[in-house]
C-alpha atoms as a PDB file:
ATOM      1  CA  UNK A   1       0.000   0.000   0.000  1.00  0.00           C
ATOM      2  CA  UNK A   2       1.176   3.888  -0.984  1.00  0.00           C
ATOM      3  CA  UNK A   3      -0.210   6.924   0.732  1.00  0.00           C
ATOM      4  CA  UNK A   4       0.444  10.156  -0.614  1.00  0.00           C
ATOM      5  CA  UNK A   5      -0.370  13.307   0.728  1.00  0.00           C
ATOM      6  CA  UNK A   6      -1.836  16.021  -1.271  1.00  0.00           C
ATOM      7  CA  UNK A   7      -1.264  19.064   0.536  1.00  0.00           C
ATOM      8  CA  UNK A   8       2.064  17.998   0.318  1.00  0.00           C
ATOM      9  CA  UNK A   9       1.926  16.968  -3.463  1.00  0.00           C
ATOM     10  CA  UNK A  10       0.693  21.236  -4.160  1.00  0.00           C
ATOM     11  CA  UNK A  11       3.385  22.838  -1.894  1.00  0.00           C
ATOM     12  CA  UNK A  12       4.064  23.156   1.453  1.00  0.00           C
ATOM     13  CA  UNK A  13       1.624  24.474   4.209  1.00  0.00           C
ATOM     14  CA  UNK A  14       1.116  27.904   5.102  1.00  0.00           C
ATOM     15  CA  UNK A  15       3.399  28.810   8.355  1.00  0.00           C
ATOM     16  CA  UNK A  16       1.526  29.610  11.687  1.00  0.00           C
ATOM     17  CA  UNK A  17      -1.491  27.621  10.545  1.00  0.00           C
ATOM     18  CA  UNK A  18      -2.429  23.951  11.641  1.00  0.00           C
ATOM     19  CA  UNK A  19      -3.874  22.413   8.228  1.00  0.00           C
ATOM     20  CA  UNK A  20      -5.654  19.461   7.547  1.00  0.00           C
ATOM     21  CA  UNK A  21      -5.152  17.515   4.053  1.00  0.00           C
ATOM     22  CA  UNK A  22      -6.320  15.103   1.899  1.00  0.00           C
ATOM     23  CA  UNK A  23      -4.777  11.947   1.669  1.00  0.00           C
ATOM     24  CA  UNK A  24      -4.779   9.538  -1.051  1.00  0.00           C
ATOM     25  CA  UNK A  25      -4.370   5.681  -0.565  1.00  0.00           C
ATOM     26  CA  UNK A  26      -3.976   3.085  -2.987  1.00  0.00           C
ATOM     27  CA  UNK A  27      -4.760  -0.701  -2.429  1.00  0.00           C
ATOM     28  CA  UNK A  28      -4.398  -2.573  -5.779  1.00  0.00           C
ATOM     29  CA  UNK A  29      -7.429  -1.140  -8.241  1.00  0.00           C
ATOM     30  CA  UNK A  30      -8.738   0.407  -4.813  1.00  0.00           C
ATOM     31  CA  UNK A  31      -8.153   4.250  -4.260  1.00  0.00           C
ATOM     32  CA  UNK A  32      -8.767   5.263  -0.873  1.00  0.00           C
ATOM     33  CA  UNK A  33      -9.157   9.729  -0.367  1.00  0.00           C
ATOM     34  CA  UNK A  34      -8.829  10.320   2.890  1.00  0.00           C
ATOM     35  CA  UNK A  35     -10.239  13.556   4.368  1.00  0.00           C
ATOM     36  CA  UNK A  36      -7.931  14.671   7.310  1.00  0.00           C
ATOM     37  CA  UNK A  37      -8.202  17.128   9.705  1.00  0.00           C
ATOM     38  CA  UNK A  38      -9.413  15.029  12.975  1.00  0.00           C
ATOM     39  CA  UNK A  39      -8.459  17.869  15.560  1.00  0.00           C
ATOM     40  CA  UNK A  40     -11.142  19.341  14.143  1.00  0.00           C
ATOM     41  CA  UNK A  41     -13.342  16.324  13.371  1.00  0.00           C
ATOM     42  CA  UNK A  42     -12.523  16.743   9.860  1.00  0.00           C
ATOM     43  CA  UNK A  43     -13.553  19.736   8.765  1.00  0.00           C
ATOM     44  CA  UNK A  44     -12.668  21.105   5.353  1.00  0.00           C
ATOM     45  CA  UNK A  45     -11.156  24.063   5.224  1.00  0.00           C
ATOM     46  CA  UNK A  46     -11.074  26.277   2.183  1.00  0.00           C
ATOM     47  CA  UNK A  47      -7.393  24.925   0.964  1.00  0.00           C
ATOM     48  CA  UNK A  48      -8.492  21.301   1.580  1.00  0.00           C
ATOM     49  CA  UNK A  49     -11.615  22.146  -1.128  1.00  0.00           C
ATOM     50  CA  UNK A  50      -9.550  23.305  -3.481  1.00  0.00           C
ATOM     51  CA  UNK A  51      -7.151  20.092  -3.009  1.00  0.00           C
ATOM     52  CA  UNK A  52     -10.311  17.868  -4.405  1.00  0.00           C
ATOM     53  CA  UNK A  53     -10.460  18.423  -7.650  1.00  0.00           C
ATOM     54  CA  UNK A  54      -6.611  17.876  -8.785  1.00  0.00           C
ATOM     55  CA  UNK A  55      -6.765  14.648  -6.292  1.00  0.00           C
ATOM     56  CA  UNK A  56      -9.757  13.603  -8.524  1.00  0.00           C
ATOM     57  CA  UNK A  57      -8.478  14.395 -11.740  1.00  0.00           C
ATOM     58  CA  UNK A  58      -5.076  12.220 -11.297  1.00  0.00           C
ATOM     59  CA  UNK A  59      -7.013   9.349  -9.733  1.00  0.00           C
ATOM     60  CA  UNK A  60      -9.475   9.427 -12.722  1.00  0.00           C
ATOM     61  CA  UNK A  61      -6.586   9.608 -14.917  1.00  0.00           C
ATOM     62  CA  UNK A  62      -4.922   6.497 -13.509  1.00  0.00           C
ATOM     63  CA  UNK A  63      -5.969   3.336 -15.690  1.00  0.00           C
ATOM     64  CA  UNK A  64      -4.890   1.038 -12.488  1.00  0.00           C
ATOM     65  CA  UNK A  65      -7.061   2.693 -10.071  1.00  0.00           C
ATOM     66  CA  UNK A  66     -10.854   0.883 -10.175  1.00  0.00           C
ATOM     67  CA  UNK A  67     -12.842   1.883  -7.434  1.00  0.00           C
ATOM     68  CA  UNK A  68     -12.480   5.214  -5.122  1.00  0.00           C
ATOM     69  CA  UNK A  69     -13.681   4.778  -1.542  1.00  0.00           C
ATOM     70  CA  UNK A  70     -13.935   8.266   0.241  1.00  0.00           C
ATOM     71  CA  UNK A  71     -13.692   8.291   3.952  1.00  0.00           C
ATOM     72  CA  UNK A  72     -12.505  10.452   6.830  1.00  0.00           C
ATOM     73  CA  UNK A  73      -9.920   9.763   9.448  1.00  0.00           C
ATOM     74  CA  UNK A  74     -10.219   9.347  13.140  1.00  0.00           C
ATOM     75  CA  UNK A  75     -13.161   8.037  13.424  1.00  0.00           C
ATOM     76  CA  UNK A  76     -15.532  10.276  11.833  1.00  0.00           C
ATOM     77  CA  UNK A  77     -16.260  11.421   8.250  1.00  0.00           C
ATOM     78  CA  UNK A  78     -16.587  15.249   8.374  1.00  0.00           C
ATOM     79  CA  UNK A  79     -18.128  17.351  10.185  1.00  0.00           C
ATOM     80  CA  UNK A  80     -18.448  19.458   6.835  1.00  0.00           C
ATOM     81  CA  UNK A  81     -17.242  22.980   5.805  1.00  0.00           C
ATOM     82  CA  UNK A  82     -14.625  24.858   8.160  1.00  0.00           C
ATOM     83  CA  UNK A  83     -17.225  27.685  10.196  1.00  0.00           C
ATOM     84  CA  UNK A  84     -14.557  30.038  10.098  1.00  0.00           C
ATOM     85  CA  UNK A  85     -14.254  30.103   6.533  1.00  0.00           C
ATOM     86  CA  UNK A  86     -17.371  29.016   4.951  1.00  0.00           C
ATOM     87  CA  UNK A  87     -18.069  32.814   3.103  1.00  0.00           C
ATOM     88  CA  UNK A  88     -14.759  32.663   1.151  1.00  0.00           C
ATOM     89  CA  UNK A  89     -15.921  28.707   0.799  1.00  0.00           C
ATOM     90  CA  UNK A  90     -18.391  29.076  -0.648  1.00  0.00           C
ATOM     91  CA  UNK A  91     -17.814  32.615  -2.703  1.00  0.00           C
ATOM     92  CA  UNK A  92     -14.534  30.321  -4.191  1.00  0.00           C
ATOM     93  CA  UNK A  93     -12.616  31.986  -6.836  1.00  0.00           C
ATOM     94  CA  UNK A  94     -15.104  34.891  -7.205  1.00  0.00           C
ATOM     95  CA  UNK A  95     -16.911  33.762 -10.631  1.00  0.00           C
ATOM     96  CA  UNK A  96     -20.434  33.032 -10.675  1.00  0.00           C
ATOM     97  CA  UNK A  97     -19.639  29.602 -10.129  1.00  0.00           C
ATOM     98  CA  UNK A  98     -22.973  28.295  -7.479  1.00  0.00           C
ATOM     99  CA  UNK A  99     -21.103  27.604  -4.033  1.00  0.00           C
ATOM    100  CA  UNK A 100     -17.381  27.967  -5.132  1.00  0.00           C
ATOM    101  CA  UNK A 101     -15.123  26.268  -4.150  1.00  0.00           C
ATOM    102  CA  UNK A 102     -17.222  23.402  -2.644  1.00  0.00           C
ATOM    103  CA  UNK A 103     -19.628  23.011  -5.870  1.00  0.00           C
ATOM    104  CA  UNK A 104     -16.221  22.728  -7.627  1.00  0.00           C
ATOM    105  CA  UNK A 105     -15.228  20.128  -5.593  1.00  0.00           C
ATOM    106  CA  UNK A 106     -18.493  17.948  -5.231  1.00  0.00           C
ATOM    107  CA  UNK A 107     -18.883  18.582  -8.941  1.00  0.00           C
ATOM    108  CA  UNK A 108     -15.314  16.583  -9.848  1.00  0.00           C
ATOM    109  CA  UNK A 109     -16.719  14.269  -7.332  1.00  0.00           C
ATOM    110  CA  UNK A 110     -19.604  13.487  -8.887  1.00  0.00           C
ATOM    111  CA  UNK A 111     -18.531  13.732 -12.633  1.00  0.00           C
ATOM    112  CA  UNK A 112     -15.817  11.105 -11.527  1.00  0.00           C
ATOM    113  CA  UNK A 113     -15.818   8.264 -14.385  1.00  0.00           C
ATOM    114  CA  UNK A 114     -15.385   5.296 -11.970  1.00  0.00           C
ATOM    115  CA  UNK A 115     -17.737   4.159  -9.020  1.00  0.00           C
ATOM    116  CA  UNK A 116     -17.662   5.570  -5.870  1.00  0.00           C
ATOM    117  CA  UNK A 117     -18.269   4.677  -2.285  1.00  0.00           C
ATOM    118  CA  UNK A 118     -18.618   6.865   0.844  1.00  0.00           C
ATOM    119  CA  UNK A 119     -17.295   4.828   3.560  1.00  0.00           C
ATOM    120  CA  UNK A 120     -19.620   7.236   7.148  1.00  0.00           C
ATOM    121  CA  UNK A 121     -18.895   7.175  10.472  1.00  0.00           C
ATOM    122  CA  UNK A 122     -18.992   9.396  12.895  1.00  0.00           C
ATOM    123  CA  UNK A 123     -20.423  12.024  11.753  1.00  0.00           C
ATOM    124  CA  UNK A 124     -21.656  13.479   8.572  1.00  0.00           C
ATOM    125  CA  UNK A 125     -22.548  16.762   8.580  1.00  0.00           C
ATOM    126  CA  UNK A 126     -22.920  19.827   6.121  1.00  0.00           C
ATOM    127  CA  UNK A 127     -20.598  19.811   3.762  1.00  0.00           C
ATOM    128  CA  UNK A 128     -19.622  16.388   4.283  1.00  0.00           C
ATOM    129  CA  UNK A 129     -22.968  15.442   3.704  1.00  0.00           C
ATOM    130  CA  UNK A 130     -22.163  17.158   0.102  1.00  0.00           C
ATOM    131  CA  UNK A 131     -19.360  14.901  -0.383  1.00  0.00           C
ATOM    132  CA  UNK A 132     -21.178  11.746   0.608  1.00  0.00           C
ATOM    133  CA  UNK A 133     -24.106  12.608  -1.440  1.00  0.00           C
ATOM    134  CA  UNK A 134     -21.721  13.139  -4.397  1.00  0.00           C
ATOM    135  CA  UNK A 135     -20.576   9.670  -4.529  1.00  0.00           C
ATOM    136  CA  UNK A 136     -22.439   6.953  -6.323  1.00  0.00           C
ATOM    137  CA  UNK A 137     -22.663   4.600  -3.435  1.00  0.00           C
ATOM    138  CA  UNK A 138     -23.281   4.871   0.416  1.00  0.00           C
ATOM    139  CA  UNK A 139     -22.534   3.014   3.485  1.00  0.00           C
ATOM    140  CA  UNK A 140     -22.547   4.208   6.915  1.00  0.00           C
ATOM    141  CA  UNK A 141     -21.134   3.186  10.513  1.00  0.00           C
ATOM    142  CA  UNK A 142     -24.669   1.437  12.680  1.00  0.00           C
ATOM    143  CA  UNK A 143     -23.461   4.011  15.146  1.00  0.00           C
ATOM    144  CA  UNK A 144     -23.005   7.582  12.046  1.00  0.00           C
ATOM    145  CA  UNK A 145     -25.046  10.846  11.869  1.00  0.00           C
ATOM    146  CA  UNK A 146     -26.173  12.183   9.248  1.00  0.00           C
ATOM    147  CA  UNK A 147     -26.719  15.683   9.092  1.00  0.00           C
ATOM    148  CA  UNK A 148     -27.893  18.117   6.361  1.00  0.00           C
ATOM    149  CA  UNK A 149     -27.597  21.433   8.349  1.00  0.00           C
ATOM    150  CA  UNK A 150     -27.809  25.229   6.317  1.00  0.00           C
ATOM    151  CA  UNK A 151     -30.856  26.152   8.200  1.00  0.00           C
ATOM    152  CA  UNK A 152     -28.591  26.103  11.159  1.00  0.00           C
ATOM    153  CA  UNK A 153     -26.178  28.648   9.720  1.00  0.00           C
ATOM    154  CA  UNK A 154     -28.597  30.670   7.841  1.00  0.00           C
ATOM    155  CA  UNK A 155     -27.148  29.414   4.343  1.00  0.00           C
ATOM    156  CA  UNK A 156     -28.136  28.777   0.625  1.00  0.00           C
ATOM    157  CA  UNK A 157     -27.071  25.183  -0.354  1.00  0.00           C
ATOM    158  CA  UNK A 158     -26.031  24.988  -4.035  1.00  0.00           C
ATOM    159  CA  UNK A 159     -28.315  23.840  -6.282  1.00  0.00           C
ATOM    160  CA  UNK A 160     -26.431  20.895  -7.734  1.00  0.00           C
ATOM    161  CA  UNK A 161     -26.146  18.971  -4.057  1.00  0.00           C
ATOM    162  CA  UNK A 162     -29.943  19.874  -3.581  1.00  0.00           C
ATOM    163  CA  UNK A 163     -30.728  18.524  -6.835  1.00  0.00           C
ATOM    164  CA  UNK A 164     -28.629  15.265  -5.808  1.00  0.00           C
ATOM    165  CA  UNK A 165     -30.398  15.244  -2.386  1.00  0.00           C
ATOM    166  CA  UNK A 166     -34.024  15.038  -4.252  1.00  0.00           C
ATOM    167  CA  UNK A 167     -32.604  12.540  -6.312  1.00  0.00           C
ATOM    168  CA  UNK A 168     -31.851  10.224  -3.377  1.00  0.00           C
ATOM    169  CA  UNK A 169     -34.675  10.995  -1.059  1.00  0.00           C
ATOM    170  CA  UNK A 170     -37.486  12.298  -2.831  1.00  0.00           C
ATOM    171  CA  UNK A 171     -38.738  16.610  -2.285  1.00  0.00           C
ATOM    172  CA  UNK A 172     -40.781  16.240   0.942  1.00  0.00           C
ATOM    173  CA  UNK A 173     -38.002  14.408   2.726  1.00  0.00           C
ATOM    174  CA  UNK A 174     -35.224  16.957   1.137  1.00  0.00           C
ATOM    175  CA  UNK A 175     -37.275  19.679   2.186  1.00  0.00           C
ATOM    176  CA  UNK A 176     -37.658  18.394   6.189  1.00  0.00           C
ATOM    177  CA  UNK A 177     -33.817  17.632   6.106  1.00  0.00           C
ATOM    178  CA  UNK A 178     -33.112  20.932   5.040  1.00  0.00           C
ATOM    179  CA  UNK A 179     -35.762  22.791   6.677  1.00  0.00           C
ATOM    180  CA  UNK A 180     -35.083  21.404   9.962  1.00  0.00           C
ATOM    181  CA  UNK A 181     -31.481  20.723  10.082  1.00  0.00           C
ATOM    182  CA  UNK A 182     -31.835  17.716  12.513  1.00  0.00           C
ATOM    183  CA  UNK A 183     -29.168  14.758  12.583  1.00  0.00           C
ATOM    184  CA  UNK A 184     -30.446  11.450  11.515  1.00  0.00           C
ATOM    185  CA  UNK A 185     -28.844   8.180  12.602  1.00  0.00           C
ATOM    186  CA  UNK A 186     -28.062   5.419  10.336  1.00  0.00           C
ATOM    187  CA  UNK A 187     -30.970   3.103  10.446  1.00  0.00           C
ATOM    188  CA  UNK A 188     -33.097   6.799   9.346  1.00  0.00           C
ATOM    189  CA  UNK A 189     -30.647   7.648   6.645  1.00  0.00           C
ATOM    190  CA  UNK A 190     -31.542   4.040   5.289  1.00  0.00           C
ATOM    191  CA  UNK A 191     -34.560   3.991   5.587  1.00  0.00           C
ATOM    192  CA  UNK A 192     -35.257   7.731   4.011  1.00  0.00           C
ATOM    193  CA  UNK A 193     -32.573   6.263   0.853  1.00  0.00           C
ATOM    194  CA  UNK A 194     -29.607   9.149   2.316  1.00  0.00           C
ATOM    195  CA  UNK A 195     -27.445   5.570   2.320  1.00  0.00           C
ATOM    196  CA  UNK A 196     -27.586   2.020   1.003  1.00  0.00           C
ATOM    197  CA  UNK A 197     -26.513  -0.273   3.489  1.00  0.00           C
ATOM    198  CA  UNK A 198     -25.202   0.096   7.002  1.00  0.00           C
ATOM    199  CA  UNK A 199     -22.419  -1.521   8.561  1.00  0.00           C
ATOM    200  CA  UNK A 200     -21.571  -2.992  12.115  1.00  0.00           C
ATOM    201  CA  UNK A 201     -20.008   0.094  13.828  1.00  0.00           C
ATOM    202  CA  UNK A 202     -16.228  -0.225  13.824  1.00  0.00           C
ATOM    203  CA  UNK A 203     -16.370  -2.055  10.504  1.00  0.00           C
ATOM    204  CA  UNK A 204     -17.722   0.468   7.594  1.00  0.00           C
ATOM    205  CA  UNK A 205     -14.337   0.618   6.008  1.00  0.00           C
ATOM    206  CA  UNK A 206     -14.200  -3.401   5.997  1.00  0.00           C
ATOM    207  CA  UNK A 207     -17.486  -3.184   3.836  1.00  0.00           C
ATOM    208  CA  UNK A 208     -16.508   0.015   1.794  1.00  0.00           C
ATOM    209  CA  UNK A 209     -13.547  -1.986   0.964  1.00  0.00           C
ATOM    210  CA  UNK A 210     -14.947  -5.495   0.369  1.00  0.00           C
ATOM    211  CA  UNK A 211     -17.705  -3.766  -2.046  1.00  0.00           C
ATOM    212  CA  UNK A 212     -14.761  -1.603  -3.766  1.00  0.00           C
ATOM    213  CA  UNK A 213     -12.991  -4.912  -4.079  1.00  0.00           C
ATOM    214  CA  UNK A 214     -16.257  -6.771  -5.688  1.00  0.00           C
ATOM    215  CA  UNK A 215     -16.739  -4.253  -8.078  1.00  0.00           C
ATOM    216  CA  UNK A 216     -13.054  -3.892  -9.033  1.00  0.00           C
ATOM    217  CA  UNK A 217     -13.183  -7.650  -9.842  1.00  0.00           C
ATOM    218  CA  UNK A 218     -16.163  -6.760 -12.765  1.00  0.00           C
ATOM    219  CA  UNK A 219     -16.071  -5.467 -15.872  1.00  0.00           C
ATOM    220  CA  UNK A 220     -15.084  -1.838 -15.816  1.00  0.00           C
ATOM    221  CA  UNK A 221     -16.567  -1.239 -19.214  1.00  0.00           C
ATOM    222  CA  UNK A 222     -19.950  -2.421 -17.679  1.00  0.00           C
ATOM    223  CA  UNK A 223     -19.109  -0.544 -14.353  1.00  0.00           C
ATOM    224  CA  UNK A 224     -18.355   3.196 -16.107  1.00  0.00           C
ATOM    225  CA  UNK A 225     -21.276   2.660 -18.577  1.00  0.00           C
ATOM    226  CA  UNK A 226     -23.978   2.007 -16.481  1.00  0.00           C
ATOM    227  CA  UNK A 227     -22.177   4.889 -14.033  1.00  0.00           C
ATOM    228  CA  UNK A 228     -22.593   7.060 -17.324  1.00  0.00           C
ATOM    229  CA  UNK A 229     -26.269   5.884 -18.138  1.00  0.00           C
ATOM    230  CA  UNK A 230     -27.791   5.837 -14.705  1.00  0.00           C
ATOM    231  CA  UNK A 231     -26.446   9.085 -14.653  1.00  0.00           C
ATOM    232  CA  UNK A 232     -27.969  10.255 -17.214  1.00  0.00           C
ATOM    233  CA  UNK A 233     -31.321   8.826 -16.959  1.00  0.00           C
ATOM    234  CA  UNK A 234     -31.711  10.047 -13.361  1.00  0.00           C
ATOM    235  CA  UNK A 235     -30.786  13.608 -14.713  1.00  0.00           C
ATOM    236  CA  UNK A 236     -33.145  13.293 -17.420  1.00  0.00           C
ATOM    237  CA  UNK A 237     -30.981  14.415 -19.527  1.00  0.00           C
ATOM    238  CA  UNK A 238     -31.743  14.572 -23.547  1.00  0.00           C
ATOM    239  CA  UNK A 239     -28.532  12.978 -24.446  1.00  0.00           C
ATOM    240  CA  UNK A 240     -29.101   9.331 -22.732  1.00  0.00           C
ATOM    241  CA  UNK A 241     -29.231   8.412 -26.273  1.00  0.00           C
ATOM    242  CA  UNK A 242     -26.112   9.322 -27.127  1.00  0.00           C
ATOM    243  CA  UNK A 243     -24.695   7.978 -24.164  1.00  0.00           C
ATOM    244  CA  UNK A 244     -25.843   4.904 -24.857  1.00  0.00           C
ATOM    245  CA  UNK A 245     -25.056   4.498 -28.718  1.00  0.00           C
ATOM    246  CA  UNK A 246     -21.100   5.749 -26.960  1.00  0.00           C
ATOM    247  CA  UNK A 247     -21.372   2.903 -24.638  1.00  0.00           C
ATOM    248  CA  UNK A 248     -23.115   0.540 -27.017  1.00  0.00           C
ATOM    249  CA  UNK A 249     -20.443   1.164 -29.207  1.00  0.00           C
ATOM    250  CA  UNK A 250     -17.325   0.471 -26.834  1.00  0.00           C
ATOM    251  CA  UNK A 251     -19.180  -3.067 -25.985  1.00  0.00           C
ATOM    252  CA  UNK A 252     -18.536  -4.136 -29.440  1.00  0.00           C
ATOM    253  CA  UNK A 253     -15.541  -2.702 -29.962  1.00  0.00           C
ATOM    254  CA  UNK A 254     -14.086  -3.751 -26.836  1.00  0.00           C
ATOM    255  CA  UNK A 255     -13.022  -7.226 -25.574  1.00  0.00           C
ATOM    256  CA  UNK A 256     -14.702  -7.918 -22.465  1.00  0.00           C
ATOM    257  CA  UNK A 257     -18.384  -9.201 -23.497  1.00  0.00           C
ATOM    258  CA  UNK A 258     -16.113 -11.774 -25.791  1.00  0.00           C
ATOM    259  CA  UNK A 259     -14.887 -12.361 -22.946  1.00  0.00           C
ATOM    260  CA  UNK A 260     -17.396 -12.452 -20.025  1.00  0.00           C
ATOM    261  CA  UNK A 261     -19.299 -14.838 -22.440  1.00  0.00           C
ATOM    262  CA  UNK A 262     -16.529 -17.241 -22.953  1.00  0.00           C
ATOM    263  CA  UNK A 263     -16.052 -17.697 -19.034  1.00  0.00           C
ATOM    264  CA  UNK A 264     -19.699 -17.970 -18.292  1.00  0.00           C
ATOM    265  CA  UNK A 265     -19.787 -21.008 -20.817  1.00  0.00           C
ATOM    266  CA  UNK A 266     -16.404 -22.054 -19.795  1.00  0.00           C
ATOM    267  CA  UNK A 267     -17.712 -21.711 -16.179  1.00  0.00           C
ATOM    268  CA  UNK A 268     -14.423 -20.426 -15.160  1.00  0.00           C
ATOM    269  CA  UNK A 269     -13.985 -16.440 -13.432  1.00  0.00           C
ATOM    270  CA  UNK A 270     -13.821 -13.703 -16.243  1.00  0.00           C
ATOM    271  CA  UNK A 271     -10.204 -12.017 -16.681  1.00  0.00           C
ATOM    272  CA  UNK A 272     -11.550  -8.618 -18.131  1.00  0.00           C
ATOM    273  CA  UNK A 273      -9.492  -6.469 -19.994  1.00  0.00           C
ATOM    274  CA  UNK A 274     -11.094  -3.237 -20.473  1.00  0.00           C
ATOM    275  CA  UNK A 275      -9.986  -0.139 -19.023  1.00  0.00           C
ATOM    276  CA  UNK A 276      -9.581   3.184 -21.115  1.00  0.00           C
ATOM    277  CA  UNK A 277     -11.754   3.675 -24.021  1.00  0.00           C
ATOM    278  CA  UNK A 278     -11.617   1.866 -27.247  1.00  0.00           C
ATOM    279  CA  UNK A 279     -12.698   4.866 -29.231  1.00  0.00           C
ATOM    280  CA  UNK A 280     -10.431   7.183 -27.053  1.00  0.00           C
ATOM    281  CA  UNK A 281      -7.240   4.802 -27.493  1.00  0.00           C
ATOM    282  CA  UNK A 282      -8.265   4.860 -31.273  1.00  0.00           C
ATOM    283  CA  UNK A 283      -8.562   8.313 -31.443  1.00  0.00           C
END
């Protein structure tokens, strides 16, 4: 296993400051981004933000890297966006960009090409809430909270993690989460759909990592298209089409339905082979 630190991969911390980090672990296909800051239960701070979306873009990049499991360290998963900073947050870089620096960040979360898994415990609060909610899959901790808290702080959530939230758990319960502000436990965030499974406390990043693992082990052609049209179809979008024809395309052009088929019949494990783009490697 390799860890690299990614405050340390951009330059050097600021003097006189205590800074939390993201980390970035890799197990095999399995990418593990670690959010860091546990003297202050994890809380992002406006440097750690802006550390998300060139962590993202070099995982993404990396053909040998599968699954990403995002989790916090210490115990807990965040307790969201640093207080202290959360106007220059969420103003970012000054463009008209719809909750700076964290929409920039969830955004390259959510737009990331391979599956996803938020690995809660502790607590989940806020802004880590909008990096949970970002990732295609959820599991939390039996003993996590789940909080979903700008009526608390008098705030506007952008409109991309609201849209997300709906998505999940349908407008009436968005609305009392965000209305009310109140902390959920685990068994409530499954039942409402804020997660998909829940794990024995002490042992979410056992299950994180044994799902990561499963889905590694499939086809990633299969894995990044349905990603891609599941995506797309929950969106609504008017280009599922096109998406589809894309992926329907790479299926045939690629080796690992050959493949997949031969090992069924065969009734031996699949050795898939797929991992960048046909077209793109073609290109």
């Amino acid at each position: 296993m390799s860890a690299r630190t990614l405050a340390q991969a951009h330059g050097p911390a600021r003097p006189g400051r205590e800074q939390g980090r993201l980390v970035v672990e890799r197990d095999g296909a399995v990418a593990r981004l670690i959010i860091h800051n546990p003297a202050r239960r994890n809380a992002v701070s406006q440097d750690m933000w802006r550390q998300f979306v060139p962590a993202l873009r070099s995982l993404d990049a990396d053909p040998g890297v599968k699954v990403l499991v995002v989790r916090g360290s210490g115990g807990t998963f965040s307790a969201g966006a640093d207080i202290s900073q959360v106007a220059s947050i969420l103003r970012g870089d000054g463009s008209a960009r719809d909750g700076g620096d964290l929409t920039a960040a969830e955004e390259a979360l959510a737009s990331f090409s391979k599956p996803t898994i938020a690995a809660i415990d502790g607590y989940c609060v806020g802004g880590g809430w909008e990096i949970a909610g970002a990732c295609d899959l959820r599991i939390a901790a039996a003993d996590a909270f789940i909080g979903i808290t700008p009526a608390k702080l008098g705030i506007v959530y952008p409109t991309s993690g609201i849209a997300r939230l709906v998505r999940l758990v349908g407008p009436a319960t968005a609305k009392r989460l965000l209305f009310t502000g109140d902390l959920v436990d685990a068994r409530e965030a499954l039942r409402v759909g804020l997660v998909e499974e829940v794990a024995p406390a002490g042992h979410v990043h056992d299950a994180a990592l044994g799902l990561a693992e499963r889905i590694a082990h499939r086809s990633q052609l299969s894995a990044r298209a349905h990603k891609a049209l599941v995506e797309s179809v929950a969106a609504c979008s008017p280009e599922v089409g096109e998406v589809s024809a894309h992926w329907q395309r790479e299926m045939e052009l690629g080796p690992d339905a050959r493949i997949g088929i031969q090992a069924f019949l065969a009734k031996e494990p699949p050795a898939f082979e797929w991992s960048v783009p046909v077209q793109r490697r073609r290109g």
